[in-house]
Protein backbone atom coordinates (compact mmCIF):
# COMPACT_ATOMS: atom_id res chain seq x y z
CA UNK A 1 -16.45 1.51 6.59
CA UNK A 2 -17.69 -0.99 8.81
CA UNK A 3 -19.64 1.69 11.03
CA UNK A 4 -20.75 3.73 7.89
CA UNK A 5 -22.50 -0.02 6.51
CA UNK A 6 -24.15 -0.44 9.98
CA UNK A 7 -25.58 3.05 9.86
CA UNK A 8 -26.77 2.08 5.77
CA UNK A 9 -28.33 -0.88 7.50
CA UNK A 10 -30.54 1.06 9.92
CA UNK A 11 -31.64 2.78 7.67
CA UNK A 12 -32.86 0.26 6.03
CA UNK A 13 -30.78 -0.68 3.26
CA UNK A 14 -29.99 -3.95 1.92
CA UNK A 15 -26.67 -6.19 3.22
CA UNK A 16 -26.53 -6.85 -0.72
CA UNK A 17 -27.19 -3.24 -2.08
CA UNK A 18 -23.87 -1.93 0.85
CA UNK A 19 -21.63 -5.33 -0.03
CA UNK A 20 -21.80 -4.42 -4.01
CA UNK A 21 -21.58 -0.58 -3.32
CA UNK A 22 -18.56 -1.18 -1.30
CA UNK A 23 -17.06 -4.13 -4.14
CA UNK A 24 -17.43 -1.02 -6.37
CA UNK A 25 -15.71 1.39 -5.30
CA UNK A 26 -12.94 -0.76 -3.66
CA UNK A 27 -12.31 -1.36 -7.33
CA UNK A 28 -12.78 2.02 -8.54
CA UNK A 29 -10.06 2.57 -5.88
CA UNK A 30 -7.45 0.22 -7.41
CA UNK A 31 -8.11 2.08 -10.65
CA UNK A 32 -7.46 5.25 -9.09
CA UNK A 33 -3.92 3.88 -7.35
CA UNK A 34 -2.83 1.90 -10.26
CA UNK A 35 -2.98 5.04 -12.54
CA UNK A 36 -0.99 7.12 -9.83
CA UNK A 37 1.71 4.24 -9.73
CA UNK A 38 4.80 5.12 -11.02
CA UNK A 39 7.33 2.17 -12.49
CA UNK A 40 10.52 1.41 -10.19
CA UNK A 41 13.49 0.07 -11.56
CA UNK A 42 14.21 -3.05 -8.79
CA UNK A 43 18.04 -2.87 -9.58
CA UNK A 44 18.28 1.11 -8.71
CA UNK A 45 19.39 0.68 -5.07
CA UNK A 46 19.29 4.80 -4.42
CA UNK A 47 15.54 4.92 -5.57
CA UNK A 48 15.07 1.99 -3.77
CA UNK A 49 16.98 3.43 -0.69
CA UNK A 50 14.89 6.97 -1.31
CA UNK A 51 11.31 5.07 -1.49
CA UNK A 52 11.94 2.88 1.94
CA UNK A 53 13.38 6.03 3.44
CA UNK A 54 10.19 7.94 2.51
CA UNK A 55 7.61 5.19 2.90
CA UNK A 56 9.26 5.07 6.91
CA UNK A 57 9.84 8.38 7.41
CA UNK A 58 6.61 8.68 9.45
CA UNK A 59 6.56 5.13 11.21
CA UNK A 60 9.90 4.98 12.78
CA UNK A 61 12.38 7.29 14.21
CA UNK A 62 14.66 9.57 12.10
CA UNK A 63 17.75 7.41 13.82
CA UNK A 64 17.06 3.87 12.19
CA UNK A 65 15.56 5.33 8.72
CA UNK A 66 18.63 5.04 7.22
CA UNK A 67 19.54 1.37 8.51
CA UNK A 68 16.07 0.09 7.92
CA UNK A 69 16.32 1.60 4.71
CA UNK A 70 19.54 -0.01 3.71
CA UNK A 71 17.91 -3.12 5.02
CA UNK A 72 14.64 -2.93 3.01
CA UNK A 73 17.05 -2.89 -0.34
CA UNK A 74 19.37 -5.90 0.14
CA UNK A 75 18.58 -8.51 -2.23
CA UNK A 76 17.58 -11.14 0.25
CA UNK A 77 14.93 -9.10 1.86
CA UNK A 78 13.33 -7.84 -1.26
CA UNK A 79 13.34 -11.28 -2.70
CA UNK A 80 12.32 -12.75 0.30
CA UNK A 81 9.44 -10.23 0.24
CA UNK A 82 8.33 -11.48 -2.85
CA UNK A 83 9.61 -8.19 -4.30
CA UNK A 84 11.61 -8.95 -7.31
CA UNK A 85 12.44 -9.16 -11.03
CA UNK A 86 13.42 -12.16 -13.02
């Protein structure tokens, strides 16, 4: 983004004009996640399991999946996270 607004500014176009395009569609963007979201049940420790499993599957090796994905679901890490329900 930042080298696509440097390219909008030599060409001549106004910091403003780039910083309110780019506000924009950031929040076009949110509208497009949020309505892609789907609910999760925070006491359904499989889905749970499933989701971390998935969400690491390309950032860590297939041998710690599982025990980072065990990890990721224990209630002390998801509260501690700030992921919980009350």
């Amino acid at each position: 983004m930042l080298e696509t607004s440097q390219k909008l500014l030599t060409k001549g176009f106004h910091p403003a004009a780039i910083s309110d395009s780019l506000l924009h569609f950031s929040a076009k963007a949110v509208d497009v996640l949020e309505s892609m979201a789907i609910p999760v049940d925070l006491t359904d420790n499989a889905s749970l399991l499933k989701s971390a499993n998935t969400a690491l599957n390309s950032k860590y090796r297939p041998v710690h999946l599982y025990v980072m994905g065990r990890y990721g679901t224990t209630y002390h890490h998801v509260h501690w996270c700030g992921i919980h329900s009350e």
